[in-house]
Structure formats: C-alpha cells, structure tokens
Protein backbone atom coordinates (compact mmCIF):
# COMPACT_ATOMS: atom_id res chain seq x y z
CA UNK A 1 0.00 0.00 0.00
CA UNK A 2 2.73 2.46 1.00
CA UNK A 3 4.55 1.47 -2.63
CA UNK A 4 1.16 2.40 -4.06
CA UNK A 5 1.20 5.89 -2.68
CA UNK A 6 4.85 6.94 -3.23
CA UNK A 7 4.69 5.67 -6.67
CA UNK A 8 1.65 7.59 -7.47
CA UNK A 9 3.22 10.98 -5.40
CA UNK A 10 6.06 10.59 -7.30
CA UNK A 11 4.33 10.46 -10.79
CA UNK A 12 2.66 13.79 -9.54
CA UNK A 13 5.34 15.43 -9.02
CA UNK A 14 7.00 14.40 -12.15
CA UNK A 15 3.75 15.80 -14.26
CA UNK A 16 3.45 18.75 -12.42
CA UNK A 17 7.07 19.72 -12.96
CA UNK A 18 7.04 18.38 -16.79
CA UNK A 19 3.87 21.12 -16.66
CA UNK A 20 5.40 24.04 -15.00
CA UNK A 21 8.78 23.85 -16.76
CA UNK A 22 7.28 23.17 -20.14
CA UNK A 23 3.67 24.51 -20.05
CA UNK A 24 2.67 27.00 -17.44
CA UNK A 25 2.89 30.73 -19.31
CA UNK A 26 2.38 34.36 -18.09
CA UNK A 27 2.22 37.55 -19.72
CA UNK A 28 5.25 39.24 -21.42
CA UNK A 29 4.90 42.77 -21.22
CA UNK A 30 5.72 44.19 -24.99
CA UNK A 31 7.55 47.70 -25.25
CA UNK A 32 5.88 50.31 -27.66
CA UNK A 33 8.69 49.37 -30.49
CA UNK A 34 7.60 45.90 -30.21
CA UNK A 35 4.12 46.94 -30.33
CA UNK A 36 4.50 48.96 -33.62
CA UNK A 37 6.63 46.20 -35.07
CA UNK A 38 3.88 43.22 -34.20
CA UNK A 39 0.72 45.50 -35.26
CA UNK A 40 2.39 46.16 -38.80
CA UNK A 41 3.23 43.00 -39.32
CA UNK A 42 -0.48 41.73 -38.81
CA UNK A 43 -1.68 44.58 -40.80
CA UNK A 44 0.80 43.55 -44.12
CA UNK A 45 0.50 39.38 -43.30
CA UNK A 46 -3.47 39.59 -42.81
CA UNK A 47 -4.06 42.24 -45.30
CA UNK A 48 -5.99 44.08 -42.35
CA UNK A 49 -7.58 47.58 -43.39
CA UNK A 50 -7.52 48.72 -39.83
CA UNK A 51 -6.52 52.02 -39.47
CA UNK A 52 -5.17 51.74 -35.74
CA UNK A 53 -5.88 49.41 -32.93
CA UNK A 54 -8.74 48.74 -30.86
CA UNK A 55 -7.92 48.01 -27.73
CA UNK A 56 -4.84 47.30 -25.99
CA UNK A 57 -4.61 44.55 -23.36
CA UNK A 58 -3.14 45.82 -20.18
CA UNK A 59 -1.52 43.70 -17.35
CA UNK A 60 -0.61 45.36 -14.48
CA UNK A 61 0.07 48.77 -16.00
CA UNK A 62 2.23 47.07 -18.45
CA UNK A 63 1.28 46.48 -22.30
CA UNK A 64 0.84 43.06 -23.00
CA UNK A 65 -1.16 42.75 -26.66
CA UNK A 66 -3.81 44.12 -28.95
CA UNK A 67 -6.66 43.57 -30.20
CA UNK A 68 -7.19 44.64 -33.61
CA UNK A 69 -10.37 45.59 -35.65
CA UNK A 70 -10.88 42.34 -37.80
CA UNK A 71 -11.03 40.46 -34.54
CA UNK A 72 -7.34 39.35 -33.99
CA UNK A 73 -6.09 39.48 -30.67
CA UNK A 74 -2.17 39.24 -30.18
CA UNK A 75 -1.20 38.59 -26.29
CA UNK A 76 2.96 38.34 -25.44
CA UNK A 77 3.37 35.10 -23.47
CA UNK A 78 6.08 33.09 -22.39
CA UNK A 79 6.93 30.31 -20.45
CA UNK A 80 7.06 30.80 -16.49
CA UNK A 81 11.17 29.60 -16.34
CA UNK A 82 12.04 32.59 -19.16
CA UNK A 83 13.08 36.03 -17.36
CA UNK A 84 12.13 39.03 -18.84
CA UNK A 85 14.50 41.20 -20.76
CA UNK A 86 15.77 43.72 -18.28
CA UNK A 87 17.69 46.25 -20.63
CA UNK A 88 13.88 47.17 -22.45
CA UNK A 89 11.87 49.69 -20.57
CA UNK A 90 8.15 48.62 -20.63
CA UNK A 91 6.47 50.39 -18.32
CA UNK A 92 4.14 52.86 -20.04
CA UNK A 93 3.20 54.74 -17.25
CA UNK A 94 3.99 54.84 -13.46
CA UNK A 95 1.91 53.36 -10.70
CA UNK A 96 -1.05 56.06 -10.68
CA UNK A 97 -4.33 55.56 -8.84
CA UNK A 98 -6.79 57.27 -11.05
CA UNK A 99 -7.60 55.01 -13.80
CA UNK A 100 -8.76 58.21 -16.33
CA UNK A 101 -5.06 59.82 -15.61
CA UNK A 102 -3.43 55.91 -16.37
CA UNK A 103 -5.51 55.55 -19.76
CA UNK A 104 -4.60 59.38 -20.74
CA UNK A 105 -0.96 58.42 -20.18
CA UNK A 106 -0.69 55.28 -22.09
CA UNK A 107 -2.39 57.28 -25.00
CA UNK A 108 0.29 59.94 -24.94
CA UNK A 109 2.94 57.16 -25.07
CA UNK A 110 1.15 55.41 -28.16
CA UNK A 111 0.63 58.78 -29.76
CA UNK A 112 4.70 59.43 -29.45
CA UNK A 113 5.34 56.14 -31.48
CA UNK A 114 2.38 57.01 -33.98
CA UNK A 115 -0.10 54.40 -33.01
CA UNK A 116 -3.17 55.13 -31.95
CA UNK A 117 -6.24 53.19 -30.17
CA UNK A 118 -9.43 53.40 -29.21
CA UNK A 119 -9.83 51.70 -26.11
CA UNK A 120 -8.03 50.09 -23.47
CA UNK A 121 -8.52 47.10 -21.49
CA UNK A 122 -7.22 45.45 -17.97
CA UNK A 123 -6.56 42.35 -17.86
C-alpha cells in the first residue's frame, strides 16, 4: 500500500514539474517598439484595413497585446522559467491611482510612437 502511494506521489510530481517547466505561461509585457513592429506586421500578413488598434490589453500597467479591428487578438506570453528582458523599458506609465489619468498616459505614449487606439482594457 505504501509502494502504491509513493509511486503515485512521485508520478505527480513528475507531471506537475514536466507542466510548470514546459507549459505553465504568463504575460510578457511588450515595449511600444515591439508593439509597432507586431501591429504592422499583422496589418501587411493579414491584409488588415484597420486604421489603428482597438484596444490594448493591459496587465498590471504594463502592455501586453492588442486587439485589432478584424477580430485578432495578439497577447505576449512566455513560459514561467524565461526572465524578462531587463535592458527594455516597458512600463508605459507609473503606478497612478486614477484610472482616467493611467488611460490618458498610455495614450500619450502610443501617440509618441504614432499608433493610436481606441480603447483600453485590464486584464
């Protein structure tokens, strides 16, 4: 019986590492060059008409994709083991409390690189 249990614990833990190594993702955040660079190359490989973006997808006052008028919806994710580039700067904006002020500043920062959007959304 004991064989029985340590057996299965052990298979556990072997799937559930195979899964976090391998598997488990989390947001990327993208900087506003990446941005530009991913949104034109969906507009020229999808032969999009969209004249700017939608909505961008925000994670924790950090860009993290787009969603574009024709429905696609782009998200930066990588695996849970990768570290995130530390010589890119990615925050848009700095911790602020009022949501309004937030959205006004990440709309400044898009308008600097020539992208525009019309909404944007936490998640």
């Amino acid at each position: 019986m004991l064989e029985i249990i340590m057996i299965s614990t052990f298979a556990l833990l072997g799937a559930y590492s195979l899964w976090f190594f391998f598997k488990a993702k989390t947001y990327h955040p993208l900087g506003l060059n990446e941005l530009a660079i991913m949104w034109k190359t969906h507009k020229q490989k999808a032969d999009c008409k969209a004249s700017h973006i939608d909505t961008l997808l925000i994670n924790n006052n950090e860009v993290v994709g787009y969603k574009c008028n024709c429905g696609t919806e782009y998200f930066q994710k990588r695996l849970i083991t990768q570290k995130a580039h530390t010589f890119t700067n990615t925050k848009l904006m700095p911790a602020v409390t009022n949501k309004f002020t937030g959205a006004l500043a990440i709309k400044s920062s898009m308008n600097a690189v020539c992208l525009n959007c019309s909404s944007i959304k936490q998640i």
